[in-house]
N, C-alpha and C. Protein backbone atom coordinates (compact mmCIF):
# COMPACT_ATOMS: atom_id res chain seq x y z
N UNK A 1 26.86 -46.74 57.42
CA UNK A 1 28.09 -46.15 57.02
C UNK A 1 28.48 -46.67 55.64
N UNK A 2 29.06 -45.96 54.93
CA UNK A 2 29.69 -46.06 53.09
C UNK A 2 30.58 -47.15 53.40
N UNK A 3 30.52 -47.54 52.71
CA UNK A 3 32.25 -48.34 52.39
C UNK A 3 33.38 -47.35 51.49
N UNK A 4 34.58 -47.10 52.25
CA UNK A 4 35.35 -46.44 51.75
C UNK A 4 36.80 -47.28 51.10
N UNK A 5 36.91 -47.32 50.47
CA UNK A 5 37.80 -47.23 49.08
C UNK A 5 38.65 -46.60 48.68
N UNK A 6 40.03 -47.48 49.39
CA UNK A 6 41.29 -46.47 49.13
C UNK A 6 41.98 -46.82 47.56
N UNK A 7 41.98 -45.26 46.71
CA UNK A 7 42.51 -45.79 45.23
C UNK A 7 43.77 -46.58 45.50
N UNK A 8 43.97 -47.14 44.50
CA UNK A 8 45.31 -47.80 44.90
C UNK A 8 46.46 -47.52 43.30
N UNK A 9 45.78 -46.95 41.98
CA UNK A 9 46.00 -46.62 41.28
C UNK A 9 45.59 -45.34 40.48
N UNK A 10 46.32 -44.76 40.19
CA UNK A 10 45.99 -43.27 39.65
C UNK A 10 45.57 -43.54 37.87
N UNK A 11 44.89 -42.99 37.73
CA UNK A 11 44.89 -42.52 35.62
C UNK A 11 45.77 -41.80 35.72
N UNK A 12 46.66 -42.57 34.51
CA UNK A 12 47.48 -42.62 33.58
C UNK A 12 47.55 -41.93 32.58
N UNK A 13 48.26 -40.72 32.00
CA UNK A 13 48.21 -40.40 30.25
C UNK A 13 49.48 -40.00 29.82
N UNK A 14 49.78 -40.20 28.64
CA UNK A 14 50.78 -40.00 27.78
C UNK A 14 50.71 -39.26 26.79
N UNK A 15 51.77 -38.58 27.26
CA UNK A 15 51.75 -37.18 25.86
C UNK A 15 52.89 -38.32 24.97
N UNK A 16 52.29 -38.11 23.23
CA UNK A 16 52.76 -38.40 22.30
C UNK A 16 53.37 -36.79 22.11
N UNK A 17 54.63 -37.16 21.61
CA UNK A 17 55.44 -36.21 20.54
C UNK A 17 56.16 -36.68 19.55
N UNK A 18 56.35 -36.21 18.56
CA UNK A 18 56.83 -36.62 17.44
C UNK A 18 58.62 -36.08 17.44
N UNK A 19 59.20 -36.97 18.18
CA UNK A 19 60.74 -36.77 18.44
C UNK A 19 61.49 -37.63 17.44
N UNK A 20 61.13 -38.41 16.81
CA UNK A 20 61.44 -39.56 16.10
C UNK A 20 62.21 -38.54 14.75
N UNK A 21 63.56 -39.05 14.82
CA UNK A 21 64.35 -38.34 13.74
C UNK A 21 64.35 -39.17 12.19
N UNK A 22 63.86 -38.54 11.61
CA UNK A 22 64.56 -38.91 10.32
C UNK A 22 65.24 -38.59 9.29
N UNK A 23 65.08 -38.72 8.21
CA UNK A 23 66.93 -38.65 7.07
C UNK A 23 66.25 -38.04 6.08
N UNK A 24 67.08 -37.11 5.26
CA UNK A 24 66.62 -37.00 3.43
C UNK A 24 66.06 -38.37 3.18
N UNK A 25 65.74 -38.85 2.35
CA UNK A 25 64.98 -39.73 1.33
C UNK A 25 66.40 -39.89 0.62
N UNK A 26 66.92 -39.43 -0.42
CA UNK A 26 68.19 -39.25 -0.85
C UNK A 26 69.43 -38.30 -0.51
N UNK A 27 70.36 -38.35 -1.03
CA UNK A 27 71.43 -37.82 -0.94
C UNK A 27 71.38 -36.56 -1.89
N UNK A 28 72.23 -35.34 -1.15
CA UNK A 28 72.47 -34.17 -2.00
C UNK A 28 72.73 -34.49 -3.49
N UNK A 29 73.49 -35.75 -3.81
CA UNK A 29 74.33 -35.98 -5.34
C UNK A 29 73.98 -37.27 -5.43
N UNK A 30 72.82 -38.13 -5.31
CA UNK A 30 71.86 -39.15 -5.69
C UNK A 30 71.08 -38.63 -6.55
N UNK A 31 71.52 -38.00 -8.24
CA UNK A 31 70.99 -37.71 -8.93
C UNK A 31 70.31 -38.82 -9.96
N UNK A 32 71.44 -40.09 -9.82
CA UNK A 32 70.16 -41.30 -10.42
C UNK A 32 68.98 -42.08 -9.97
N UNK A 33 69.18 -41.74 -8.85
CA UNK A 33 67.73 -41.76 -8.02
C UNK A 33 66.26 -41.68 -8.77
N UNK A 34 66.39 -40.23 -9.88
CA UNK A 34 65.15 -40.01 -10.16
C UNK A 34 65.88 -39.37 -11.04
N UNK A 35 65.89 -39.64 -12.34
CA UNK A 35 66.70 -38.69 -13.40
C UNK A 35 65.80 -38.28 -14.17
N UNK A 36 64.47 -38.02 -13.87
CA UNK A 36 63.69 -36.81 -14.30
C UNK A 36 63.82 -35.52 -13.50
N UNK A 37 64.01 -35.89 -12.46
CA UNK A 37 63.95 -34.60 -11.58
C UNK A 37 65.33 -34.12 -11.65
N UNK A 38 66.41 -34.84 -12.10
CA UNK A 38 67.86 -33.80 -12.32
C UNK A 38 67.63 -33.57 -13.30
N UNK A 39 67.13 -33.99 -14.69
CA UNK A 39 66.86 -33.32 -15.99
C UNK A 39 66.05 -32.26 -15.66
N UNK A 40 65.26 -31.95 -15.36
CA UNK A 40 64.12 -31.22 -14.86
C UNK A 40 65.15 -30.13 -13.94
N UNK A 41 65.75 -30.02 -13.63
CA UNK A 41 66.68 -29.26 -12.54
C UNK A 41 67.93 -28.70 -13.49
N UNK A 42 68.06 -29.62 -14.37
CA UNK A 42 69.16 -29.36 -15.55
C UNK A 42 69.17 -28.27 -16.28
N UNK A 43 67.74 -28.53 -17.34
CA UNK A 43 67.92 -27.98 -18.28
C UNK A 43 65.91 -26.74 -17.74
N UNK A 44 65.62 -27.17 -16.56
CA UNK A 44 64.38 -26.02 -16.51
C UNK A 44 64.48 -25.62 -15.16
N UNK A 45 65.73 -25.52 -14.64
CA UNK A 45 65.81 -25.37 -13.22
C UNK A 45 64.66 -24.63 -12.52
N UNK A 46 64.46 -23.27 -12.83
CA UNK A 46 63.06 -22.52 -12.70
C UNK A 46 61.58 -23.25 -12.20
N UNK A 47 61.62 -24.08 -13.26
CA UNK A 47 60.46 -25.30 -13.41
C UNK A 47 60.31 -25.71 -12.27
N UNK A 48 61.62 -26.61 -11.66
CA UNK A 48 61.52 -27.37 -10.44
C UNK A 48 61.50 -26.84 -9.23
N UNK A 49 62.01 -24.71 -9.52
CA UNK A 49 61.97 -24.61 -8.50
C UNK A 49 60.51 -23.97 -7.93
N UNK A 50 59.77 -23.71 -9.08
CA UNK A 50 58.08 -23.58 -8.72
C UNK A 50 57.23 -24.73 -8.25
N UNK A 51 57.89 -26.28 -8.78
CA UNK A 51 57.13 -27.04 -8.71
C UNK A 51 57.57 -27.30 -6.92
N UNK A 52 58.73 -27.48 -6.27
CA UNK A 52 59.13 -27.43 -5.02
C UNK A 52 58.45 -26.49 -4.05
N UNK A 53 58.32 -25.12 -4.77
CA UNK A 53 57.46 -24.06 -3.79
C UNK A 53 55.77 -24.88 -3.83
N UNK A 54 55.41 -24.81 -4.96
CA UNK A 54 54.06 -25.18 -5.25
C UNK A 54 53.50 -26.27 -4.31
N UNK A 55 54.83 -27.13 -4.13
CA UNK A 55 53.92 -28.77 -2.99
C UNK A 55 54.41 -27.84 -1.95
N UNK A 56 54.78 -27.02 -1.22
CA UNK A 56 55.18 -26.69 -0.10
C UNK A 56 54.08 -25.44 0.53
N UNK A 57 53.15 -25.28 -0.87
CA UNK A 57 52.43 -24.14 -0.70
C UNK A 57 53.05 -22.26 -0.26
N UNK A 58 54.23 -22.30 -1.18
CA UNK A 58 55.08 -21.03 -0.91
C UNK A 58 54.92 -20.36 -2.19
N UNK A 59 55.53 -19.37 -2.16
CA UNK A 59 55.88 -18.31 -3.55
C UNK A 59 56.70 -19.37 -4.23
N UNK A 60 56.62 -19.37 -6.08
CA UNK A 60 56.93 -20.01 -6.75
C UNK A 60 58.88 -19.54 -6.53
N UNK A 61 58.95 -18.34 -6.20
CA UNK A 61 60.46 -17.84 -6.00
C UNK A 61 61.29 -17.94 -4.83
N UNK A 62 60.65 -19.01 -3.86
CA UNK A 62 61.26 -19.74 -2.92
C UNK A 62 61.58 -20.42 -2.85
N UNK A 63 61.55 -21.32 -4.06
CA UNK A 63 61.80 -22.99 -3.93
C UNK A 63 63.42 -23.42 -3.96
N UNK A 64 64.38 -22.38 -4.14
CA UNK A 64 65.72 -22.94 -3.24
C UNK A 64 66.00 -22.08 -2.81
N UNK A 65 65.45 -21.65 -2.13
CA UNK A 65 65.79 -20.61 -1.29
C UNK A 65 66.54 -22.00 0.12
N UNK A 66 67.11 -21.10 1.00
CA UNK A 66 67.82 -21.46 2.14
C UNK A 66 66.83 -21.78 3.40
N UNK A 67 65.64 -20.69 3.05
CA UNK A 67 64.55 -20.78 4.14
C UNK A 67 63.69 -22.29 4.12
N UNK A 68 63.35 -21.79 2.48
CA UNK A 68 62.52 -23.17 2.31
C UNK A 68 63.35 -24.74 2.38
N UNK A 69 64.25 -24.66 2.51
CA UNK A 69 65.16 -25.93 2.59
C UNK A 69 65.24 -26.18 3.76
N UNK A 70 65.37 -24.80 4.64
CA UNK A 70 65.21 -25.16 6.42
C UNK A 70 63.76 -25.69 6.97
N UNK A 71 63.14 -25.04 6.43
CA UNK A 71 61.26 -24.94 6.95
C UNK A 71 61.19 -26.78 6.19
N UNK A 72 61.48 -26.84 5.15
CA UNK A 72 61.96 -28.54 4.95
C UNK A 72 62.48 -29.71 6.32
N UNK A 73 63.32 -29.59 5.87
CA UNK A 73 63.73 -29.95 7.29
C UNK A 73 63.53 -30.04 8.54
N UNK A 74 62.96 -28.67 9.09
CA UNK A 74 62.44 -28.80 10.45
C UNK A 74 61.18 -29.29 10.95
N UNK A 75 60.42 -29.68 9.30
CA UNK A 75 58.96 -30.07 9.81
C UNK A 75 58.90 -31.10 9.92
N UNK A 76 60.10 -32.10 8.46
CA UNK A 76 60.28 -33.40 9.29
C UNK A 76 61.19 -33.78 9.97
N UNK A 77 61.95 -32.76 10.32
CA UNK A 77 62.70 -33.52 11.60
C UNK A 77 63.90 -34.58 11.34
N UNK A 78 64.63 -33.79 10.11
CA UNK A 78 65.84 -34.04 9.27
C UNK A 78 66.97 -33.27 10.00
N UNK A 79 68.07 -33.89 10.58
CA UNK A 79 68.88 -33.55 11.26
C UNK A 79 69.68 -32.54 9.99
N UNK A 80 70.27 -31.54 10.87
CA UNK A 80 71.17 -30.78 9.62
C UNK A 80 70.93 -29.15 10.48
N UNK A 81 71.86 -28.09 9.55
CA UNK A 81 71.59 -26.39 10.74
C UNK A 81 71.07 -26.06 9.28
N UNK A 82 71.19 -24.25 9.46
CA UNK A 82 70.55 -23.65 8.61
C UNK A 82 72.20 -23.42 8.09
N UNK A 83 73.43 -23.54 8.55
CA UNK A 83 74.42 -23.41 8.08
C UNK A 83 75.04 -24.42 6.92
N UNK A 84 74.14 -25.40 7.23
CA UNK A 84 74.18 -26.94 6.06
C UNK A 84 73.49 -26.50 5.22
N UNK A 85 72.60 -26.10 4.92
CA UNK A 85 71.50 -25.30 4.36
C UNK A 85 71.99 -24.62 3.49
N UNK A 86 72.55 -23.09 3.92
CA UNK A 86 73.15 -22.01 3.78
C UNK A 86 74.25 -22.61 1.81
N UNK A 87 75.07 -23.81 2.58
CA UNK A 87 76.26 -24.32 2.10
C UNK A 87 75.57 -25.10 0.85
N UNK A 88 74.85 -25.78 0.91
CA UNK A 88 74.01 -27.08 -0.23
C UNK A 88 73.34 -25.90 -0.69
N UNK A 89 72.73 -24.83 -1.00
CA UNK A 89 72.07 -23.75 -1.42
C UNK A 89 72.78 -22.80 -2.48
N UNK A 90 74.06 -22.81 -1.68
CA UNK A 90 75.32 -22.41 -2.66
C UNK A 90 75.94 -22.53 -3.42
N UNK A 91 76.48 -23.93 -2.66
CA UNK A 91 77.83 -24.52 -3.59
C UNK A 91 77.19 -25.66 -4.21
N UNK A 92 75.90 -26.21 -4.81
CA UNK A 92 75.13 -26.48 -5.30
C UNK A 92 73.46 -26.43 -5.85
N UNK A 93 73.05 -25.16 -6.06
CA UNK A 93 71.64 -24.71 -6.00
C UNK A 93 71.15 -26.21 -6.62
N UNK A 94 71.24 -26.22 -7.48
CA UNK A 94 70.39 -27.22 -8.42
C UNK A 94 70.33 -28.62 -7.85
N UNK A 95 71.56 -29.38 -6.93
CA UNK A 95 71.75 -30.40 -6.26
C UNK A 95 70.22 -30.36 -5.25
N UNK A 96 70.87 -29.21 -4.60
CA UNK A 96 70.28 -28.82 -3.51
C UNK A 96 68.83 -29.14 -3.63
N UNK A 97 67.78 -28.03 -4.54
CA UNK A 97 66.23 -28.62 -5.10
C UNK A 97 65.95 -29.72 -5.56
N UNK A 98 66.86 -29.83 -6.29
CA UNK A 98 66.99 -31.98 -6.58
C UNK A 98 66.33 -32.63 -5.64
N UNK A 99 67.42 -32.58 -4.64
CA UNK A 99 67.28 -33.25 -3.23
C UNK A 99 65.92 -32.94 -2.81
N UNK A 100 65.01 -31.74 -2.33
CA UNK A 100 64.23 -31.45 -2.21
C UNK A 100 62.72 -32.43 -2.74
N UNK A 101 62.99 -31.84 -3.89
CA UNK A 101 61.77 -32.48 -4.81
C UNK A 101 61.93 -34.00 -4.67
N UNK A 102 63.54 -34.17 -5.01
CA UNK A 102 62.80 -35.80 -4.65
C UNK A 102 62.49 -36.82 -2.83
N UNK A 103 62.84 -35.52 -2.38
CA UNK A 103 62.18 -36.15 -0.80
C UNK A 103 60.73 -35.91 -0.71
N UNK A 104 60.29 -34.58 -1.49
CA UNK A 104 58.40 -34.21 -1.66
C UNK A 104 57.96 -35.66 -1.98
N UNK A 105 58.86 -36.27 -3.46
CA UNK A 105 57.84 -36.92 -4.00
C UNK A 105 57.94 -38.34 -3.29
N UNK A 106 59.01 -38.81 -2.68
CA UNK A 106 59.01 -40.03 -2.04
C UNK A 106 58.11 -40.15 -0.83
N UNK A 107 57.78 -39.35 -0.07
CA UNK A 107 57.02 -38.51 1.13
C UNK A 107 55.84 -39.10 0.74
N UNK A 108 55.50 -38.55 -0.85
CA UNK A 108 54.26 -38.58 -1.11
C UNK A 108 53.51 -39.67 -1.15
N UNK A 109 54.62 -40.14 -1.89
CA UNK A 109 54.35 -41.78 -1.90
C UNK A 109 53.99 -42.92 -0.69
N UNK A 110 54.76 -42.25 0.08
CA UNK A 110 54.73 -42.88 1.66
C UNK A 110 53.58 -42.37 2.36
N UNK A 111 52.86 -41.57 1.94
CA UNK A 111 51.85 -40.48 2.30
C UNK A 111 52.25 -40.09 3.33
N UNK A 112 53.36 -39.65 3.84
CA UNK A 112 53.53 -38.95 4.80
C UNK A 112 53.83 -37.50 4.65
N UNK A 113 53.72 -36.96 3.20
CA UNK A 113 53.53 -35.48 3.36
C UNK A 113 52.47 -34.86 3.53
């Protein structure tokens, strides 16, 4: 006769998800942060807003758009609505891509984009 062998422990697995919230890099009006990128937003706004589409891999005529500021946000998991969005898009376009570009480039740095 076998010897039988009652399990006494099951396998184990863990689903990883990436729930972990985090923040802008800077602030909407933390323009000394990086005062190339508000000069750059200043006086070639256009400029920054191709160079914002361009790391995001979008149309160069999206880069403040409301979408691309959301699709921002939701990939890393930056608390905020599309109605915050909507508002920083508006009542500051140029703030707004500021902010943007300089969360791309801090990201980058961190290599986490």
């Amino acid at each position: 006769m076998a010897n039988s062998h009652a399990v006494t422990i099951q396998p184990q697995f863990t689903v990883v998800t990436s729930t972990s919230r985090s923040n802008w890099q800077t602030g909407l009006l933390d323009c000394c942060s990086d005062c190339s990128v508000c000069l750059c937003g200043a006086f070639c706004f256009l400029c920054l807003q191709c160079q914002v589409a361009s790391d995001m891999d979008e149309c160069c005529l999206c880069g403040s758009s409301v979408a691309m500021r959301t699709l921002y946000r939701t990939k890393y998991n930056i608390p905020g609505s599309i109605l915050c969005d909507f508002f920083s898009s508006l009542c500051c376009p140029m703030c707004s891509v500021c902010q943007l570009k300089r969360d791309i480039t801090r990201r980058k740095e961190q290599g986490i984009f």
